[in-house]
N, C-alpha and C. Protein backbone atom coordinates (compact mmCIF):
# COMPACT_ATOMS: atom_id res chain seq x y z
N UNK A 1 44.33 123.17 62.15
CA UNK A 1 44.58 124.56 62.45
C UNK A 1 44.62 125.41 61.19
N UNK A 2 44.55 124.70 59.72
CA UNK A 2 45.01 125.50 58.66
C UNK A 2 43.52 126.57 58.47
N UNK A 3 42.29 125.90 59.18
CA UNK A 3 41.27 126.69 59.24
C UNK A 3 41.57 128.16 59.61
N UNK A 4 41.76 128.40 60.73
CA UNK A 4 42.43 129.70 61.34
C UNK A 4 43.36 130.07 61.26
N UNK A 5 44.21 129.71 60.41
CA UNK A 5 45.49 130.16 60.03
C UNK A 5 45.41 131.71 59.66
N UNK A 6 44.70 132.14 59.21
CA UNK A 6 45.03 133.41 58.55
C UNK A 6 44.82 134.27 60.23
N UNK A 7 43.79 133.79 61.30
CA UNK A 7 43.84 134.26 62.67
C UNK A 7 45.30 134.45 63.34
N UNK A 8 45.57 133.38 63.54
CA UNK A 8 46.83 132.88 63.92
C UNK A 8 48.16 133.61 63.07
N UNK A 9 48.04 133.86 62.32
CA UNK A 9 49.30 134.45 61.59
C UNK A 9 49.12 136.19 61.43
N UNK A 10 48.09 136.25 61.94
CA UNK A 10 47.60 137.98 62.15
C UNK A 10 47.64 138.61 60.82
N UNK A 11 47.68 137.43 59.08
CA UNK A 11 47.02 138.28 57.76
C UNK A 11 46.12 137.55 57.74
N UNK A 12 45.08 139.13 57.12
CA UNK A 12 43.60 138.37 56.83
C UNK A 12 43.61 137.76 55.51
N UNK A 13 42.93 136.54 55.06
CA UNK A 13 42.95 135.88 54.06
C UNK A 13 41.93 136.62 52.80
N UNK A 14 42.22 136.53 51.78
CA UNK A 14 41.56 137.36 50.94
C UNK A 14 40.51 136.45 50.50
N UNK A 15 39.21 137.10 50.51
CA UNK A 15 37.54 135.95 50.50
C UNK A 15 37.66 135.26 48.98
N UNK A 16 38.53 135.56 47.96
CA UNK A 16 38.47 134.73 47.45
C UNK A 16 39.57 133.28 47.29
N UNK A 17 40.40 133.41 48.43
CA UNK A 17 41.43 132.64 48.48
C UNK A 17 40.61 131.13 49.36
N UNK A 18 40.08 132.15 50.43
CA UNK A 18 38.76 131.09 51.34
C UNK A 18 37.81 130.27 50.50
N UNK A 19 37.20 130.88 49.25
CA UNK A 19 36.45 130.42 48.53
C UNK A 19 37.41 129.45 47.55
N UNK A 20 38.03 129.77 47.11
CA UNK A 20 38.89 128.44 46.20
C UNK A 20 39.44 127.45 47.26
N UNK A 21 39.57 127.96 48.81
CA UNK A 21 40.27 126.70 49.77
C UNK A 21 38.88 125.84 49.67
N UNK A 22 37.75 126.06 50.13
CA UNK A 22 37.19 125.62 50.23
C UNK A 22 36.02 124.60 48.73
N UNK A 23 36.41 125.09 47.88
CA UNK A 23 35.96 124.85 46.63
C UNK A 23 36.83 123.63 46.31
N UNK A 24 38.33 123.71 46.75
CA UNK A 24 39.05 122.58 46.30
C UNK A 24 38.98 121.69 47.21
N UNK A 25 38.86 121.76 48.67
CA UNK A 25 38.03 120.66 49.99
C UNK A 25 37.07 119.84 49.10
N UNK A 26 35.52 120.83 48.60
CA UNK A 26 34.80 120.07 48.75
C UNK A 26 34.92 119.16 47.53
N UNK A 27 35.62 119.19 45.92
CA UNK A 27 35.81 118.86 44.89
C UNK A 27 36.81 117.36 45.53
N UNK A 28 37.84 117.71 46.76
CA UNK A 28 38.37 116.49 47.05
C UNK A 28 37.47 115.52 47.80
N UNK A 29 36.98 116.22 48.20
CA UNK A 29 35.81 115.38 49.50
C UNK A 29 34.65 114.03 48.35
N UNK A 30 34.38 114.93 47.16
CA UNK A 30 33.28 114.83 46.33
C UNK A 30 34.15 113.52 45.35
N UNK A 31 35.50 113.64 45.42
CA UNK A 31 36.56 112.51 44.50
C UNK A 31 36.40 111.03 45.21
N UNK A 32 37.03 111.56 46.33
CA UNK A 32 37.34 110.72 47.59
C UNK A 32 35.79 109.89 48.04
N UNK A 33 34.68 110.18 47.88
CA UNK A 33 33.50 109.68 47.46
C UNK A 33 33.00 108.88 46.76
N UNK A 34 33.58 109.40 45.42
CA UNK A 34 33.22 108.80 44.60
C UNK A 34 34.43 107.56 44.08
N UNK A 35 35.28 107.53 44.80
CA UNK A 35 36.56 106.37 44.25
C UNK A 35 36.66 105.21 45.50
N UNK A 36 35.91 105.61 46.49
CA UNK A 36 36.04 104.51 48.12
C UNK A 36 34.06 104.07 48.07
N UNK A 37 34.85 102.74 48.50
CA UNK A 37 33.63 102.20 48.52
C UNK A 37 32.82 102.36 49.80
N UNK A 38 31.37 102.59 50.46
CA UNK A 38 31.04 102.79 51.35
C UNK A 38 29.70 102.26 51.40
N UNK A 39 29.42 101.13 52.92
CA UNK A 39 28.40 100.87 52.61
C UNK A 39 26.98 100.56 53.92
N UNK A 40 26.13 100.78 53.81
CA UNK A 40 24.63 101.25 54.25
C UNK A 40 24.75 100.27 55.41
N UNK A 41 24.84 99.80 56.88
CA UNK A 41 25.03 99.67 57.90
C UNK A 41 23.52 98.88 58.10
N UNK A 42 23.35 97.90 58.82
CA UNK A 42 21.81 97.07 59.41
C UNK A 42 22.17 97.93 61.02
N UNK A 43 20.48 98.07 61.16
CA UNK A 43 20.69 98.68 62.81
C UNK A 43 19.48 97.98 62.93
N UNK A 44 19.88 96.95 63.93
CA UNK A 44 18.55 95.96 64.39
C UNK A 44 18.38 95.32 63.39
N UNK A 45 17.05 95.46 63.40
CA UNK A 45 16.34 94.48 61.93
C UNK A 45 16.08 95.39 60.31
N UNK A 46 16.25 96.60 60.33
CA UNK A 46 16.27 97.16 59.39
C UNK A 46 17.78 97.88 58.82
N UNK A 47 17.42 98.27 58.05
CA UNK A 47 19.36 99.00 57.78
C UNK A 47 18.92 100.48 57.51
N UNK A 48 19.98 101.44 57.79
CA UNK A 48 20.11 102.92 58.12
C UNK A 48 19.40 102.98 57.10
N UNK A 49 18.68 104.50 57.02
CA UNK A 49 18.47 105.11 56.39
C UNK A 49 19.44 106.47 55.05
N UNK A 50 18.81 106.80 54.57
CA UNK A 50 19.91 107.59 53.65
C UNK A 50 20.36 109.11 54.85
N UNK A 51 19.64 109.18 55.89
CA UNK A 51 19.97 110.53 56.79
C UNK A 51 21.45 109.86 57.44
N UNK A 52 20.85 108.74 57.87
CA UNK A 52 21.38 107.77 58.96
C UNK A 52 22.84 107.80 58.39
N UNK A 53 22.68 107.35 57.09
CA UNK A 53 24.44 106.70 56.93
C UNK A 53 24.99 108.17 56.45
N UNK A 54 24.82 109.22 56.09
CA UNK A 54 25.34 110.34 56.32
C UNK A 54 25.97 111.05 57.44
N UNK A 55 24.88 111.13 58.70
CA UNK A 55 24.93 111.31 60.15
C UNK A 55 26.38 110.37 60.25
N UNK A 56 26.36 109.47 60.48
CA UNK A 56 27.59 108.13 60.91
C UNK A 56 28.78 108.82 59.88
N UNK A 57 28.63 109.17 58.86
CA UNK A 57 29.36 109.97 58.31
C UNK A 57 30.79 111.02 58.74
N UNK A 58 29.35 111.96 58.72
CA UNK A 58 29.94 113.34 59.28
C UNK A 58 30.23 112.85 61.19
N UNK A 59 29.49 111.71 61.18
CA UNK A 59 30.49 111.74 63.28
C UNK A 59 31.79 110.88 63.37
N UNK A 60 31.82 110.02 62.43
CA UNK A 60 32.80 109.72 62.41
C UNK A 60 34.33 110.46 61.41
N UNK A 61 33.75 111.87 60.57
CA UNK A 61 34.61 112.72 60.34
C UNK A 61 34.98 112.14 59.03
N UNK A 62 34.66 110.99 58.42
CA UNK A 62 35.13 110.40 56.97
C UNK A 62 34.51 111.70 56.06
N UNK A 63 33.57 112.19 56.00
CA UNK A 63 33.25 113.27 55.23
C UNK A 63 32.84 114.66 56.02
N UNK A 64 32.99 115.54 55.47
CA UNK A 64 32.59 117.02 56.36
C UNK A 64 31.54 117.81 55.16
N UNK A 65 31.58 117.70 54.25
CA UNK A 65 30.71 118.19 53.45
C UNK A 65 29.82 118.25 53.12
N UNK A 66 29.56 116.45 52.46
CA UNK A 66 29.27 116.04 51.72
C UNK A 66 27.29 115.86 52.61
N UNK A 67 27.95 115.47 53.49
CA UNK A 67 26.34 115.34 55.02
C UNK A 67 25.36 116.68 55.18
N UNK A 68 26.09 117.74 55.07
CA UNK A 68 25.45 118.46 54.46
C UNK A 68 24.76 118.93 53.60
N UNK A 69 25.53 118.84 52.27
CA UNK A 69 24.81 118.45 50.84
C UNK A 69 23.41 117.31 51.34
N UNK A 70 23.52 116.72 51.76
CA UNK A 70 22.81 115.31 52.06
C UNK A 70 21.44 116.15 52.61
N UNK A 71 21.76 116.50 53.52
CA UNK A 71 20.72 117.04 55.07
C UNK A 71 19.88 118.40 53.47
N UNK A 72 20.34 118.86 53.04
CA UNK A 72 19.83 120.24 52.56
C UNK A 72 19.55 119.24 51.15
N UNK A 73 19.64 118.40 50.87
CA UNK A 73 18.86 118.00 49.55
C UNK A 73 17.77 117.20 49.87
N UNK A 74 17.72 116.46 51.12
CA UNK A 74 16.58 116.20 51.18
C UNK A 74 15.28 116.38 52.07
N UNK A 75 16.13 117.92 52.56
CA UNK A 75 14.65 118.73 53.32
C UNK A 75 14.04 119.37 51.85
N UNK A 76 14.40 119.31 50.40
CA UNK A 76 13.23 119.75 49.52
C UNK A 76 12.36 118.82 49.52
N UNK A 77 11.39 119.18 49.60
CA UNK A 77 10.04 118.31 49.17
C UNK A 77 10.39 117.66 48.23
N UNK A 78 9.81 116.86 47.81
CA UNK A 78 9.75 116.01 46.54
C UNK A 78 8.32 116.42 44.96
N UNK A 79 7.42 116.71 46.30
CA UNK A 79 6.08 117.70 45.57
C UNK A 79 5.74 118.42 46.23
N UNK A 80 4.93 119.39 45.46
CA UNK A 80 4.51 120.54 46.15
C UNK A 80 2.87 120.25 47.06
N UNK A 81 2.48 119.19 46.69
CA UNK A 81 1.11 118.86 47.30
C UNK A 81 1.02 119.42 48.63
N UNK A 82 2.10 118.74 49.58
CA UNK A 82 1.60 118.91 51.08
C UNK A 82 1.65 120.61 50.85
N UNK A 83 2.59 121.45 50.54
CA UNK A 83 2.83 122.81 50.95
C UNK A 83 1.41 123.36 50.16
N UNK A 84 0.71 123.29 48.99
CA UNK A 84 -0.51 123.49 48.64
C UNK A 84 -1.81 123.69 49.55
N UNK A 85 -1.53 121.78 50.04
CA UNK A 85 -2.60 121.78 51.61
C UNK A 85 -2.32 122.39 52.43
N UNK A 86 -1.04 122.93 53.22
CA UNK A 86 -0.77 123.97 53.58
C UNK A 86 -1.17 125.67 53.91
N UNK A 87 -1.14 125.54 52.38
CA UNK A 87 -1.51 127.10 52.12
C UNK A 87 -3.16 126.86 52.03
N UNK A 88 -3.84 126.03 51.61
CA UNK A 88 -5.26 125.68 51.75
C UNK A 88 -5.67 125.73 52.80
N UNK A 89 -5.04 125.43 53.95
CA UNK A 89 -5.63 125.42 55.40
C UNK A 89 -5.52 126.98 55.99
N UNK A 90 -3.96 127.43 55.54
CA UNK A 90 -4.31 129.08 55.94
C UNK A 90 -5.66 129.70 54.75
N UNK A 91 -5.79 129.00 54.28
CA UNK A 91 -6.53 130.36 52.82
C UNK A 91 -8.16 129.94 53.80
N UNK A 92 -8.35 128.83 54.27
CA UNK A 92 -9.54 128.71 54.55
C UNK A 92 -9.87 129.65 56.12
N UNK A 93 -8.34 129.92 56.51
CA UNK A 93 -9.33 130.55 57.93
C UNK A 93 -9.16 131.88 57.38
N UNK A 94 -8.54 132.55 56.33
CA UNK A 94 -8.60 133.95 55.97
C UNK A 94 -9.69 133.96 55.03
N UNK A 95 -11.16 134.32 55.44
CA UNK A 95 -11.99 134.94 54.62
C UNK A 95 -12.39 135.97 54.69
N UNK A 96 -13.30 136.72 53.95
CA UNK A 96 -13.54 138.34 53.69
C UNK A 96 -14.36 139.36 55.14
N UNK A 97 -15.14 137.64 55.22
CA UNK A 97 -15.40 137.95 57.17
C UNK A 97 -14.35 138.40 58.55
N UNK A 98 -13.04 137.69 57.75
CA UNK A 98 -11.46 137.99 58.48
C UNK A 98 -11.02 138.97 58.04
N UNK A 99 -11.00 139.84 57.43
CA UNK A 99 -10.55 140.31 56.56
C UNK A 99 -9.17 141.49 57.37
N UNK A 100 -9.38 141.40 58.81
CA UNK A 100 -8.80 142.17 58.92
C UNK A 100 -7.97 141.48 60.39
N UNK A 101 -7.80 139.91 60.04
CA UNK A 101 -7.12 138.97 61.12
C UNK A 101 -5.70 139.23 61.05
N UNK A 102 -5.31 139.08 62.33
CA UNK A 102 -3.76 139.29 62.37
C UNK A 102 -2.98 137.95 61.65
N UNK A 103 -1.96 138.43 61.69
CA UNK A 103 -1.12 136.98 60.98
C UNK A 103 -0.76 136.12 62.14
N UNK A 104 -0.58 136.43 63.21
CA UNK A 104 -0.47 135.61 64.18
C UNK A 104 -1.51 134.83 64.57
N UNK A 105 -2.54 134.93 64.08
CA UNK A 105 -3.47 134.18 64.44
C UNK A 105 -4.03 133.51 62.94
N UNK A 106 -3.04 133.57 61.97
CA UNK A 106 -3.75 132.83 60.60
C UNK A 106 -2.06 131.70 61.41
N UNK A 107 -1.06 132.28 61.37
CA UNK A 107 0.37 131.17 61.43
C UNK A 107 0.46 130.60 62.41
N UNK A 108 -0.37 130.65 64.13
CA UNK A 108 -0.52 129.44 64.76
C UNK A 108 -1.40 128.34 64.23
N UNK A 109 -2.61 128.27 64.44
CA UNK A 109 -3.50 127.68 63.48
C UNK A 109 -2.89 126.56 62.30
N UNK A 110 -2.24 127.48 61.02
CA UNK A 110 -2.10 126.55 60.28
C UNK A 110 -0.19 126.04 60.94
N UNK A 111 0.63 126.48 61.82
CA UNK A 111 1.37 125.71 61.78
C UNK A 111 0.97 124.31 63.03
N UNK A 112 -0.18 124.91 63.49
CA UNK A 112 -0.56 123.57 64.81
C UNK A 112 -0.94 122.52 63.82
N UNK A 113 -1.50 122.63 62.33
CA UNK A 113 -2.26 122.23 61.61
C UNK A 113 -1.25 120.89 60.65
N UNK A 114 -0.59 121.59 60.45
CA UNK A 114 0.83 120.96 59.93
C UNK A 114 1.90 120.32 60.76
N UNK A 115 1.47 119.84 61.86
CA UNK A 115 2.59 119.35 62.73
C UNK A 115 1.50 118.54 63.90
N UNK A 116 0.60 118.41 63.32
CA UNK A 116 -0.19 117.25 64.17
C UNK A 116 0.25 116.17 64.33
N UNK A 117 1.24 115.87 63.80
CA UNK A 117 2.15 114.44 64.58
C UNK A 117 3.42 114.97 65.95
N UNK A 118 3.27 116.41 65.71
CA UNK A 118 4.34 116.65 67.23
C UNK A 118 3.50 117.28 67.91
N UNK A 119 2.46 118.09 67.56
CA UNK A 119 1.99 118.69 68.36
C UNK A 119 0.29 117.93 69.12
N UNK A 120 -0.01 117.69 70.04
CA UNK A 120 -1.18 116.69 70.49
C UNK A 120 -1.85 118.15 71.23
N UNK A 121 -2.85 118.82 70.46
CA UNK A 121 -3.59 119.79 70.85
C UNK A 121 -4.30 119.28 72.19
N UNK A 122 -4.67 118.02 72.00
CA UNK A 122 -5.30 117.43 73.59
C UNK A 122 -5.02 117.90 74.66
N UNK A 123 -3.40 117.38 74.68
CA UNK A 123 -2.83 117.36 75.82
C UNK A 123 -2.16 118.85 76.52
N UNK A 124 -2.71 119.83 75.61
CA UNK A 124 -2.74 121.29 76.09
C UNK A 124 -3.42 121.14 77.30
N UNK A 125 -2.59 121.94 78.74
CA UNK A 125 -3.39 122.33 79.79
C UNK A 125 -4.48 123.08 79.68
N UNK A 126 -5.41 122.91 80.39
CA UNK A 126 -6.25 123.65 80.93
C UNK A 126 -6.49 124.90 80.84
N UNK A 127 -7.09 126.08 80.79
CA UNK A 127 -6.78 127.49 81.30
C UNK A 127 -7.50 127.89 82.15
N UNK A 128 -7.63 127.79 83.57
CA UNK A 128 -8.27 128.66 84.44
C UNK A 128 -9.06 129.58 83.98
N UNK A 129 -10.57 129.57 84.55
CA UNK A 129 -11.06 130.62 84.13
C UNK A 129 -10.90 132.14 84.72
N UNK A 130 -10.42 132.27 85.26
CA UNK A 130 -9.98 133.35 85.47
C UNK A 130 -8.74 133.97 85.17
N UNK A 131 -8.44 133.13 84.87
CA UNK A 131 -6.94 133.88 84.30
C UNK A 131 -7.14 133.79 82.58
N UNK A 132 -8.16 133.39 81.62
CA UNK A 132 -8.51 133.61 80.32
C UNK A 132 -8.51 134.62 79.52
N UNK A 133 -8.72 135.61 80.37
CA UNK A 133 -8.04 137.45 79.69
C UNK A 133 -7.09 137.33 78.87
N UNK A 134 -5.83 136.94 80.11
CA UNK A 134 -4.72 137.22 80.10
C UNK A 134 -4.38 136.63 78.46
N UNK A 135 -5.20 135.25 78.11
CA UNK A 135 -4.66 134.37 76.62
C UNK A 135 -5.27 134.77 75.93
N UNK A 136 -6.37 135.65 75.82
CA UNK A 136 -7.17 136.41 74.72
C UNK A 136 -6.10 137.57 74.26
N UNK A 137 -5.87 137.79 72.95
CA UNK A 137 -5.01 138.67 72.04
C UNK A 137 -5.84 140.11 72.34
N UNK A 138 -5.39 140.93 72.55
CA UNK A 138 -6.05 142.36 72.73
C UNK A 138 -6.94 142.96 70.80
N UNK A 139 -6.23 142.14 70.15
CA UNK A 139 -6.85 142.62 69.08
C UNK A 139 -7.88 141.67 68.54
N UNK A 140 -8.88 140.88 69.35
CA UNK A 140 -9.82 140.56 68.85
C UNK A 140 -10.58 140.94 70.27
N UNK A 141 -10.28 141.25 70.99
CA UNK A 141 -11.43 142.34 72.19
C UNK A 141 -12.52 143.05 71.69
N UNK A 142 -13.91 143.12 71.88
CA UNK A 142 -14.48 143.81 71.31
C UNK A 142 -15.65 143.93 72.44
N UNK A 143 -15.56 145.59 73.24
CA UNK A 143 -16.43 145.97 74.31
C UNK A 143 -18.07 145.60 73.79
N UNK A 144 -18.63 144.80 74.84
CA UNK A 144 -20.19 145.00 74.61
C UNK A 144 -20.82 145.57 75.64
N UNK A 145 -20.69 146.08 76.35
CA UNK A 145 -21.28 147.38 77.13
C UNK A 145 -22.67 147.63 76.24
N UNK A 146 -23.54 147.95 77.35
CA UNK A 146 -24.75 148.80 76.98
C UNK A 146 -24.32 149.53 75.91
N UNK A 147 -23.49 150.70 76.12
CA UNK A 147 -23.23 152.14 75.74
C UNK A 147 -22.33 152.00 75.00
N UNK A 148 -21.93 150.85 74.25
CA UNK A 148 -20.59 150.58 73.64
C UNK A 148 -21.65 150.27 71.89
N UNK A 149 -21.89 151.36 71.24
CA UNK A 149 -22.78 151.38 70.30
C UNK A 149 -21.41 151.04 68.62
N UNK A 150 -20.49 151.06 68.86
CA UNK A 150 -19.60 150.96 68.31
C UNK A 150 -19.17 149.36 68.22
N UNK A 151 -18.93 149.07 69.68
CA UNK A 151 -18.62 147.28 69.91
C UNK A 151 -19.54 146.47 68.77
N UNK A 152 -21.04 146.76 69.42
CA UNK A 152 -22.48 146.61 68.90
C UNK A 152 -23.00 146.85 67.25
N UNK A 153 -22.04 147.61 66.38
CA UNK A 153 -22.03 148.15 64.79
C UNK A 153 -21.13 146.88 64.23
N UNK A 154 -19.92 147.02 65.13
CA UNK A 154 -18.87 146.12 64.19
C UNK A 154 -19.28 144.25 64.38
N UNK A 155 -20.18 144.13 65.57
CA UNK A 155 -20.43 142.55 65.23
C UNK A 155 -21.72 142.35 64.75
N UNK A 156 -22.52 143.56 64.32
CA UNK A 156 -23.86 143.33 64.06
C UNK A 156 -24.28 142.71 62.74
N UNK A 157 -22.81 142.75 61.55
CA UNK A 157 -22.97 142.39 60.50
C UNK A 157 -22.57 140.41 60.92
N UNK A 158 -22.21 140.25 61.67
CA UNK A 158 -21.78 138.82 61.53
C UNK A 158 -22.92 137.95 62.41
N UNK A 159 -23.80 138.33 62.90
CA UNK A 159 -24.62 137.63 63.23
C UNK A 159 -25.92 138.19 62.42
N UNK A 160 -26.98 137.08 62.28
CA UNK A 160 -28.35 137.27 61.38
C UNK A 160 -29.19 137.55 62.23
N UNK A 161 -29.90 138.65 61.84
CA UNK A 161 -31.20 139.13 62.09
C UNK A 161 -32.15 138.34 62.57
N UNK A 162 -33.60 139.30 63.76
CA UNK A 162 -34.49 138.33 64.25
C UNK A 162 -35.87 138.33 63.15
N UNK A 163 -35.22 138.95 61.92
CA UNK A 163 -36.69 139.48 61.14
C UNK A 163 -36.50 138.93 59.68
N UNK A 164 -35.65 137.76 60.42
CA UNK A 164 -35.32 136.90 59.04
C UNK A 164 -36.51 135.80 59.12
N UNK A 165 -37.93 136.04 58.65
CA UNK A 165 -38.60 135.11 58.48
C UNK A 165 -38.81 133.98 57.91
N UNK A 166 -37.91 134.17 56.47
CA UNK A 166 -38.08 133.22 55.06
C UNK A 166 -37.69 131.88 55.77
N UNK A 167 -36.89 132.04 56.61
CA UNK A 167 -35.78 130.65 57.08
C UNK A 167 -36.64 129.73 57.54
N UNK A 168 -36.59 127.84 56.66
CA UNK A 168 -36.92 126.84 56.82
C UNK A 168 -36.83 126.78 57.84
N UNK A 169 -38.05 126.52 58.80
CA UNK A 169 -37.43 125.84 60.72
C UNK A 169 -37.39 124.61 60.45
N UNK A 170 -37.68 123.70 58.92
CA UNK A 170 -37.38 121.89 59.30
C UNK A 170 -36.25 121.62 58.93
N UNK A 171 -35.31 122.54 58.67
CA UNK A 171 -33.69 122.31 58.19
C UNK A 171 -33.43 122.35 59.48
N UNK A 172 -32.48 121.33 59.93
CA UNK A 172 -31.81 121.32 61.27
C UNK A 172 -30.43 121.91 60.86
């Protein structure tokens, strides 16, 4: 209850009194660590991992801190490689041809791209063809109407000409 104490006693605690309570917790937590012996658990045929014997940790309440520290030191990467490939996979669908793509459609892409072990693009349903509108983004719509001489300007640069003669026909 000494958590809410300052609730409970109706004075508010002054933020730096919270900050030294808690500064001297985690300095005891960090003692008490380092002076008790503690040790790495077999589960089945292998033994915990370094998440694992933290987790067992903090549930069994022997530490409150320290599992934390744990969990947030080792979501850093170790190298920057994967986040590189990362940014390589967005840099490749933003080109000068894109130039004017939404971000929602560069950050699905590369996060489907990066999570191909949870995400199984396969096993995406279906989409009715008639209901396909509805999943098309309004901002890549582009009217081709006869009379839509505008629709007809803005895609005329991305497809090649019929008066492109030079072009090898034995290149497949």
């Amino acid at each position: 209850m000494e958590l809410f104490a300052d609730v409970i006693d109706g004075e508010p605690t002054e933020p730096e009194a919270v900050q030294d309570l808690n500064s001297t917790r985690t300095d005891e937590e960090l003692e008490r660590w380092e002076t008790t012996s503690c040790s790495i658990q077999t589960n089945a045929s292998r033994p915990e991992t370094i998440l694992e014997f933290w987790e067992r940790q903090a549930e069994t309440g022997t530490y409150k801190f320290l599992p934390l520290v744990a969990r947030v030191w080792f979501a850093i990467p170790s190298s920057s490689a994967q986040i590189e490939r990362d940014f390589g996979i967005a840099g490749q669908l933003v080109t000068p041809q894109r130039g004017s793509i939404a971000p929602q459609n560069v950050d699905m892409p590369a996060f489907l791209n990066c999570n191909r072990q949870f995400v199984d693009v396969t096993q995406c349903p279906k989409i009715h063809p008639r209901y396909i509108d509805k999943f098309i983004p309004s901002n890549v719509n582009v009217g081709m109407e006869e009379d839509d001489g505008e629709g007809c300007e803005l895609l005329g640069g991305y497809f090649s000409s019929d008066d492109d003669e030079d072009i090898d026909d034995t290149v497949a």
